[in-house]
Protein backbone atom coordinates (compact mmCIF):
# COMPACT_ATOMS: atom_id res chain seq x y z
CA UNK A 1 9.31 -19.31 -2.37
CA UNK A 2 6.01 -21.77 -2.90
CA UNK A 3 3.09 -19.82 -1.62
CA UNK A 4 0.31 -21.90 -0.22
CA UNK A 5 -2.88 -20.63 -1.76
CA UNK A 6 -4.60 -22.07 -5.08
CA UNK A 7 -5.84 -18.18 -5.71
CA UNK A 8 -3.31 -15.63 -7.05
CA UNK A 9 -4.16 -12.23 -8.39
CA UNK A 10 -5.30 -11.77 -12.28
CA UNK A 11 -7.15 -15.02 -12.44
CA UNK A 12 -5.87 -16.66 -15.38
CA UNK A 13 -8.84 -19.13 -15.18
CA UNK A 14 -11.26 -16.30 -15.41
CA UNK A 15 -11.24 -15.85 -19.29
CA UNK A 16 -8.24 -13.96 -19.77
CA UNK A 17 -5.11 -15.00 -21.29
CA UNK A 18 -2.30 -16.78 -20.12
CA UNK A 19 1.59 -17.20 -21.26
CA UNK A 20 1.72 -21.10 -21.76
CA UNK A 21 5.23 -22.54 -23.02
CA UNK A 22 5.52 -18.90 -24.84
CA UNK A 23 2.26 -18.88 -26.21
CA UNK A 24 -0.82 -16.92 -25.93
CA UNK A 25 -4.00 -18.77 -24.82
CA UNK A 26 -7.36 -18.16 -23.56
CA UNK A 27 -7.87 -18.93 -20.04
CA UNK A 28 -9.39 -21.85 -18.92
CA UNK A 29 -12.81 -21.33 -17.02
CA UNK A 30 -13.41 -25.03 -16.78
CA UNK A 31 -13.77 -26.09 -12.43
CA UNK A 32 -12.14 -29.46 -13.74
CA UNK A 33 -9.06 -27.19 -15.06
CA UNK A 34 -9.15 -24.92 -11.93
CA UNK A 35 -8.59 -27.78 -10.21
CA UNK A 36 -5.49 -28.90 -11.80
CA UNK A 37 -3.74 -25.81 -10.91
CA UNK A 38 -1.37 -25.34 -8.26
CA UNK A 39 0.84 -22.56 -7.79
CA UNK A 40 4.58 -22.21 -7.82
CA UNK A 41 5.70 -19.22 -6.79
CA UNK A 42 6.50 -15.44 -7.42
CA UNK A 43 9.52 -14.14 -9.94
CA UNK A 44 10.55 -10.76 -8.82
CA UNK A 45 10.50 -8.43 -11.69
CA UNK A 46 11.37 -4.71 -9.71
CA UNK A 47 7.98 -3.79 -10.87
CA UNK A 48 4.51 -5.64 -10.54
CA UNK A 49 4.33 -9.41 -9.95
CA UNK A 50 4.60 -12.30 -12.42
CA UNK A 51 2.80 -14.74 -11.00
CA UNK A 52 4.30 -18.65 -11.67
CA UNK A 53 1.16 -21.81 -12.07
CA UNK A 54 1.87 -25.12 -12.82
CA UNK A 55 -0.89 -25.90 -15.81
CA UNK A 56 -1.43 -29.88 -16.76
CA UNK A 57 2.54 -29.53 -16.15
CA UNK A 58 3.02 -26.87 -18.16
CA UNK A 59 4.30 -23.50 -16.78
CA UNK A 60 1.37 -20.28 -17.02
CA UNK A 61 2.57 -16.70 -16.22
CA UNK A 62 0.51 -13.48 -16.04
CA UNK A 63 1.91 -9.81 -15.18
CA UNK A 64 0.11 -8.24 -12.99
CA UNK A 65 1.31 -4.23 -12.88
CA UNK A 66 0.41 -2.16 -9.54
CA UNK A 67 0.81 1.63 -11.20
CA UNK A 68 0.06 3.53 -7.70
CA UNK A 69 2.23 3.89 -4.83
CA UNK A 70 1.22 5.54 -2.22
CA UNK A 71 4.24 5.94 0.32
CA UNK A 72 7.27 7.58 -0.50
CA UNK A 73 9.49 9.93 1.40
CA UNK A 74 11.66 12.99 -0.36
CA UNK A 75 14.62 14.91 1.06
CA UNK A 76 12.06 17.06 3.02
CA UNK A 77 12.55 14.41 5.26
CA UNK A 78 16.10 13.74 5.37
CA UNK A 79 16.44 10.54 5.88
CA UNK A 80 15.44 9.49 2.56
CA UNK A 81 17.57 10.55 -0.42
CA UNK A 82 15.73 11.55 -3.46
CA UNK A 83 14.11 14.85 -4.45
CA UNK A 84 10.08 14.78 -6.17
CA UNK A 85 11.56 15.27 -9.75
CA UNK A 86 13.92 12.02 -8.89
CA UNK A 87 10.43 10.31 -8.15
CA UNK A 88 8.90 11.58 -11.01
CA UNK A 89 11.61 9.99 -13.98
CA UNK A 90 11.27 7.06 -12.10
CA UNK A 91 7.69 6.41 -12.27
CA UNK A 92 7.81 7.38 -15.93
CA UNK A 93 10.55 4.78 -16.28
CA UNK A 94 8.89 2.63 -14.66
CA UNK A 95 5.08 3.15 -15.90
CA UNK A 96 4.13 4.01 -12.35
CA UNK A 97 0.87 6.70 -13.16
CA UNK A 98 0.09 7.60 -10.13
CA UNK A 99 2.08 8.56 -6.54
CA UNK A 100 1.47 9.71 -2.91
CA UNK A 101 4.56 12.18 -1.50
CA UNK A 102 3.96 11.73 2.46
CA UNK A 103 7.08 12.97 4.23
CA UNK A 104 6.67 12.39 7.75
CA UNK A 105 4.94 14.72 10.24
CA UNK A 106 6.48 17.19 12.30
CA UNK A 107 7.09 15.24 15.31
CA UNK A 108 9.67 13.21 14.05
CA UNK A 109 13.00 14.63 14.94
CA UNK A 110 14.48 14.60 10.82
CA UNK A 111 10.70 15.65 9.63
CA UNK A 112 10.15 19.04 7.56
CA UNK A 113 8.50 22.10 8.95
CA UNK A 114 4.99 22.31 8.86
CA UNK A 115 4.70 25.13 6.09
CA UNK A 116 6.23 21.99 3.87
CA UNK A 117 2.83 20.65 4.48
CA UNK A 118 1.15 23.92 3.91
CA UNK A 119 3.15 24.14 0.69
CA UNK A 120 2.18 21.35 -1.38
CA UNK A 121 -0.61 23.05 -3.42
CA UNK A 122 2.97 24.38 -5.58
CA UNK A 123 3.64 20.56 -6.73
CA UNK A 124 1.79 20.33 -9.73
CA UNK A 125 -1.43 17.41 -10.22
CA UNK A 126 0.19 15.70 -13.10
CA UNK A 127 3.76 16.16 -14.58
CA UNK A 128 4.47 14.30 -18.22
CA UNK A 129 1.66 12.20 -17.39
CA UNK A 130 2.35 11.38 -14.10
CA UNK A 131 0.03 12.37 -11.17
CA UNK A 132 0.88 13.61 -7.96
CA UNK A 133 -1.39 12.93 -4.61
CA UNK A 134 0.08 15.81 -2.22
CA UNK A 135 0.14 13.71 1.22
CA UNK A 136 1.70 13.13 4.62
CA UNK A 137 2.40 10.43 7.25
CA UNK A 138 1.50 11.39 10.17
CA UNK A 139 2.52 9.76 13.81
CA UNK A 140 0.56 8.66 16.49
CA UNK A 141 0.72 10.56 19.26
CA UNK A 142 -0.44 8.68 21.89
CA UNK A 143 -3.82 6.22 23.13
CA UNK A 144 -6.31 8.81 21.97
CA UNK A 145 -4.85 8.51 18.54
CA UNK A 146 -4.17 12.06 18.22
CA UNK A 147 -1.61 12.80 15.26
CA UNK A 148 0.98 15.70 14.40
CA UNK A 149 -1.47 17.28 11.53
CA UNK A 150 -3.77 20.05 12.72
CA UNK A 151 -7.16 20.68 11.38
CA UNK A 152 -6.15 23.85 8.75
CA UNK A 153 -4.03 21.49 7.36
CA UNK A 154 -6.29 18.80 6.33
CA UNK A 155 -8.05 20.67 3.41
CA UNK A 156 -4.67 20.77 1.45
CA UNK A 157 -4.04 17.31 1.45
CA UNK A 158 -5.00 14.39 -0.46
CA UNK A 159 -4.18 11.64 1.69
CA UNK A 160 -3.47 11.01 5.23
CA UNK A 161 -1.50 8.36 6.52
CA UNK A 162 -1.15 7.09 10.29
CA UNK A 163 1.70 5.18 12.08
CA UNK A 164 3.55 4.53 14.97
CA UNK A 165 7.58 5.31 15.36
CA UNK A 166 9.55 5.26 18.08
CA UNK A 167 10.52 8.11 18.33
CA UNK A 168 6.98 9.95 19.09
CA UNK A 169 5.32 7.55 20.26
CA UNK A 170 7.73 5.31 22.87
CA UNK A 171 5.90 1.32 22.50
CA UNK A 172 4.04 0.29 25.15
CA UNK A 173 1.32 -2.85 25.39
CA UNK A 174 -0.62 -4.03 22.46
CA UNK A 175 -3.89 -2.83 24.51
CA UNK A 176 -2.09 0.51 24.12
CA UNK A 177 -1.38 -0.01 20.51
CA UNK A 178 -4.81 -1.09 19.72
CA UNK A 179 -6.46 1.91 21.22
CA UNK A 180 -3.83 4.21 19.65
CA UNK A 181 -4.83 2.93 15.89
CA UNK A 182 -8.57 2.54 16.50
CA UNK A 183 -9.11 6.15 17.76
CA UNK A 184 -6.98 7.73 14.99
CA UNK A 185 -8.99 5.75 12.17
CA UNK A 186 -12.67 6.91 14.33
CA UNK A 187 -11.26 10.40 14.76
CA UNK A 188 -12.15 10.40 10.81
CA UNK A 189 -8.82 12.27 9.90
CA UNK A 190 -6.41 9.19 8.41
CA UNK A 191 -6.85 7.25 5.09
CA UNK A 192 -4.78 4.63 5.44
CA UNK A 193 -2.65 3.12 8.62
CA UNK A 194 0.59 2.14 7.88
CA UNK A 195 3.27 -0.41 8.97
CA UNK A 196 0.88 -1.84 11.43
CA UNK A 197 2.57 -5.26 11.53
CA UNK A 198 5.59 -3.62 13.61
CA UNK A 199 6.71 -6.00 16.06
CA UNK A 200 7.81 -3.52 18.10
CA UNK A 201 4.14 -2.45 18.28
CA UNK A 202 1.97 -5.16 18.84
CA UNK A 203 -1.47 -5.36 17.80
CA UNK A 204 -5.27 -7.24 18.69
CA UNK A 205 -5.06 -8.16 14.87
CA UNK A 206 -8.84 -8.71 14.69
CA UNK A 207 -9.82 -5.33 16.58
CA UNK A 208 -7.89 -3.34 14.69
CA UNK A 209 -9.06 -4.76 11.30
CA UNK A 210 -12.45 -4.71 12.39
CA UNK A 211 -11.93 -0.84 13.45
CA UNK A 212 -10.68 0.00 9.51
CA UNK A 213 -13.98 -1.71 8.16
CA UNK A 214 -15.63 -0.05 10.14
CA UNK A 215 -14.24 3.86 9.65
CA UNK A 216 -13.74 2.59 5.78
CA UNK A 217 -9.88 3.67 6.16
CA UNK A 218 -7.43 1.24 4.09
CA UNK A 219 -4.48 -0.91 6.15
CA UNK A 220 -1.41 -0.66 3.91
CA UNK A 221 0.95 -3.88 3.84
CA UNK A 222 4.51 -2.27 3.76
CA UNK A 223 6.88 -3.69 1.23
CA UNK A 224 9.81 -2.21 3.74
CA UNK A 225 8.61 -3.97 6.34
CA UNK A 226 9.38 -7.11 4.76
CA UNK A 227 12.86 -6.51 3.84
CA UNK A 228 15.12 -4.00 5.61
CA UNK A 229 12.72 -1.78 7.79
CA UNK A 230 10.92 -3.08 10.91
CA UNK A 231 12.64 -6.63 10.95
CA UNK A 232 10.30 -9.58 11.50
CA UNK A 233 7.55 -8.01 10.90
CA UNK A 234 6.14 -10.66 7.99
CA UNK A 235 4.27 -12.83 10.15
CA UNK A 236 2.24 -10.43 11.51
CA UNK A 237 1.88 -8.40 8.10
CA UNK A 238 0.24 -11.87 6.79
CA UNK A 239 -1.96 -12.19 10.04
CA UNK A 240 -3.50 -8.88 9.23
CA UNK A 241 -3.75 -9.47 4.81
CA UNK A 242 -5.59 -12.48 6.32
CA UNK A 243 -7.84 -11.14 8.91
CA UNK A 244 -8.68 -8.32 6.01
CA UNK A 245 -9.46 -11.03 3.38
CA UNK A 246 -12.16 -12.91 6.36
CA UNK A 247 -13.26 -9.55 7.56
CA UNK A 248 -13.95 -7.20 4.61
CA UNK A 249 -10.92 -4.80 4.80
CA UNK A 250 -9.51 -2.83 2.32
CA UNK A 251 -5.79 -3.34 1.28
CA UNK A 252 -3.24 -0.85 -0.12
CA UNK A 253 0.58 -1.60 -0.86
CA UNK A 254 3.05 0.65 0.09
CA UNK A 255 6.86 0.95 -0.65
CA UNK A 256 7.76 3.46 1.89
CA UNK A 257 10.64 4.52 -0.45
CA UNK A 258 13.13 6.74 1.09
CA UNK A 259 15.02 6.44 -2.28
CA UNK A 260 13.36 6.76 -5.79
CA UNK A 261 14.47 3.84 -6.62
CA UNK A 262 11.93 1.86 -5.17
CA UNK A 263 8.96 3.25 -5.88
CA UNK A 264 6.14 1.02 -7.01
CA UNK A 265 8.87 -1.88 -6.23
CA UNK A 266 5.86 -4.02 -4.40
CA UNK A 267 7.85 -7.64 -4.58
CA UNK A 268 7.56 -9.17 -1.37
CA UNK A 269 4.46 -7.34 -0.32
CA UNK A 270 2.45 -9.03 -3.53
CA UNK A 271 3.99 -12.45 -2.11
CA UNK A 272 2.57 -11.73 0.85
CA UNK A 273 -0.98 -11.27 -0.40
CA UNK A 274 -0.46 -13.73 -2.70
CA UNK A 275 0.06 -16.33 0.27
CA UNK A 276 -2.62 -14.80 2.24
CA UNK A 277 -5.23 -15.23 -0.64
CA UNK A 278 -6.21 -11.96 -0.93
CA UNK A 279 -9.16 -10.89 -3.14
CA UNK A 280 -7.91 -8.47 -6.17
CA UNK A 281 -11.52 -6.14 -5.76
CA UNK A 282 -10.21 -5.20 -1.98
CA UNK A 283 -6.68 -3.55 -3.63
CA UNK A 284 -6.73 -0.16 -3.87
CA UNK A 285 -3.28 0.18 -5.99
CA UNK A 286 -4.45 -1.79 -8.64
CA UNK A 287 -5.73 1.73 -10.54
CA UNK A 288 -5.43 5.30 -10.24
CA UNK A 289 -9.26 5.50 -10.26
CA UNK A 290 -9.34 2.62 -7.54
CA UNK A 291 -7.34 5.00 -5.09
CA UNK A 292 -8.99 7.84 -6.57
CA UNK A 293 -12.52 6.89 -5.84
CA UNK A 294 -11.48 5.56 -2.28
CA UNK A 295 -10.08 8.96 -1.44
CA UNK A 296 -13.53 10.92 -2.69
CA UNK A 297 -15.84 8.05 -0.72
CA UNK A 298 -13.50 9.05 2.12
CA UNK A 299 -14.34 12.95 1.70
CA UNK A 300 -11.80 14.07 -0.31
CA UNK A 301 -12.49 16.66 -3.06
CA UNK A 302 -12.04 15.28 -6.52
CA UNK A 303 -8.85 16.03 -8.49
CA UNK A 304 -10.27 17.15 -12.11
CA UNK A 305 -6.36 17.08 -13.30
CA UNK A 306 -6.02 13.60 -12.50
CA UNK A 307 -9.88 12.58 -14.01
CA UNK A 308 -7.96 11.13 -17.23
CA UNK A 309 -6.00 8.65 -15.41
């Protein structure tokens, strides 16, 4: 698919190097070179992105790896399919260092028990070098953006996520909609929001963006979204990367993997931000200590197991 933008992630004009005609080069940092280069496209590689530029007619490629995901679902929930240790091999197969488990909150009808929540501390931080963010997604409840995770909760978990599903919360008007995500985010509870490119939940784009700068809480672009969850959902998931990139936001990818398989499987969400032009610096999954340090500016305690990732 050509993408539209002359600005992809991992600059290759910025000094680093570049694959040209199998070949390692430097990186050209010349304006009269930047100009020449258009770009092509995205290869999907099940992991990362591998980004396609057309180079004096030559063809450039840089990996870029995203080793965070921070949206997966386990068997606590059982709609999805794979247990934590099924996560786990998989992000050591796949060089995935750090992962979120968020299982939904309690309101959803196939959701796990609350003590699941209350349980996480038994997960260990890091297993065979892979750390573990103890999390949930919670639902939006309603206009006041109240979600299905009480206060004594909170202190146990790492990171909060916020959505809308059907099922809890029945849609209604984007006025609705806008309210609902701009009162969770200022009730100072949730991290990120999630899937908010929904059709089925319209949104004021700019408010709600505006709203996440604001509170400093992330807006994740859904890789699910754009393939067999939430159908037609792209357009508006590239309305909101834009509106972040012009308004300050923060970004962070999610898989929403019910199956392990996925995880850290970003493909069409990279296109996405590739084609929306998105700065690199405004990513949180591009480093454990990216998400890391966006957690602790967001009041979470640090993890001292996880410091060495």
């Amino acid at each position: 698919m050509a993408v539209r933008q002359t600005i992809l992630w991992g600059e290759i004009l910025a000094g680093g190097s570049i694959e040209l005609k199998g070949k390692l080069v430097p990186g050209a940092k010349s304006p009269a070179i930047r100009e020449k280069v258009a770009p092509l496209g995205i290869i999907d590689r099940g992991y990362g992105m591998l980004a396609i530029r057309l180079v004096r007619g030559s063809i450039a490629k840089r990996v870029m790896k995203l080793p965070v995901d921070i949206h997966t679902h386990t068997i606590a929930s059982t709609h999805a399919y794979s247990t934590i240790h099924d996560y786990i091999a998989e992000a050591r197969r796949k060089g995935v260092r750090l992962f979120a488990t968020t299982d939904h909150g309690p309101d959803m009808p196939d959701a796990p028990h609350l003590w699941h929540f209350g349980n996480l501390h038994v997960i260990p931080r890091l297993v065979d070098g892979v750390g573990i963010l103890r999390g949930i997604e919670t639902n939006i409840r309603n206009q006041q953006g109240d979600i299905d995770c009480h206060d004594g909760l909170l202190p146990g978990l790492d990171i909060v996520l916020a959505g809308m599903h059907e099922p809890v919360f029945p849609p209604s008007t984007a006025l609705a909609h806008t309210k609902a995500f701009i009162k969770a985010m200022e009730s100072g509870r949730v991290d990120v929001i999630v899937h908010p490119g929904n059709p089925n939940f319209p949104i004021d784009i700019p408010e709600v963006v505006k709203s996440a700068v604001a509170c400093k809480v992330a807006i994740e672009i859904n890789n699910s979204s754009l393939c067999h969850s939430r159908r037609g959902s792209r357009d508006n998931c590239l309305a909101i990367a834009e509106a972040a990139r012009d308004l300050g936001a923060t970004l962070v990818l999610g898989t929403d993997s019910h199956i392990a398989y996925t995880l850290g499987d970003f493909t069409l969400a990279e296109q996405l931000i590739i084609e929306a032009g998105f700065p690199e610096a405004r990513i949180l999954n591009l480093s454990p200590r990216r998400l890391l340090d966006f957690l602790e500016q967001r009041g979470h305690e640090p993890i001292a197991e996880l410091s060495g990732l």
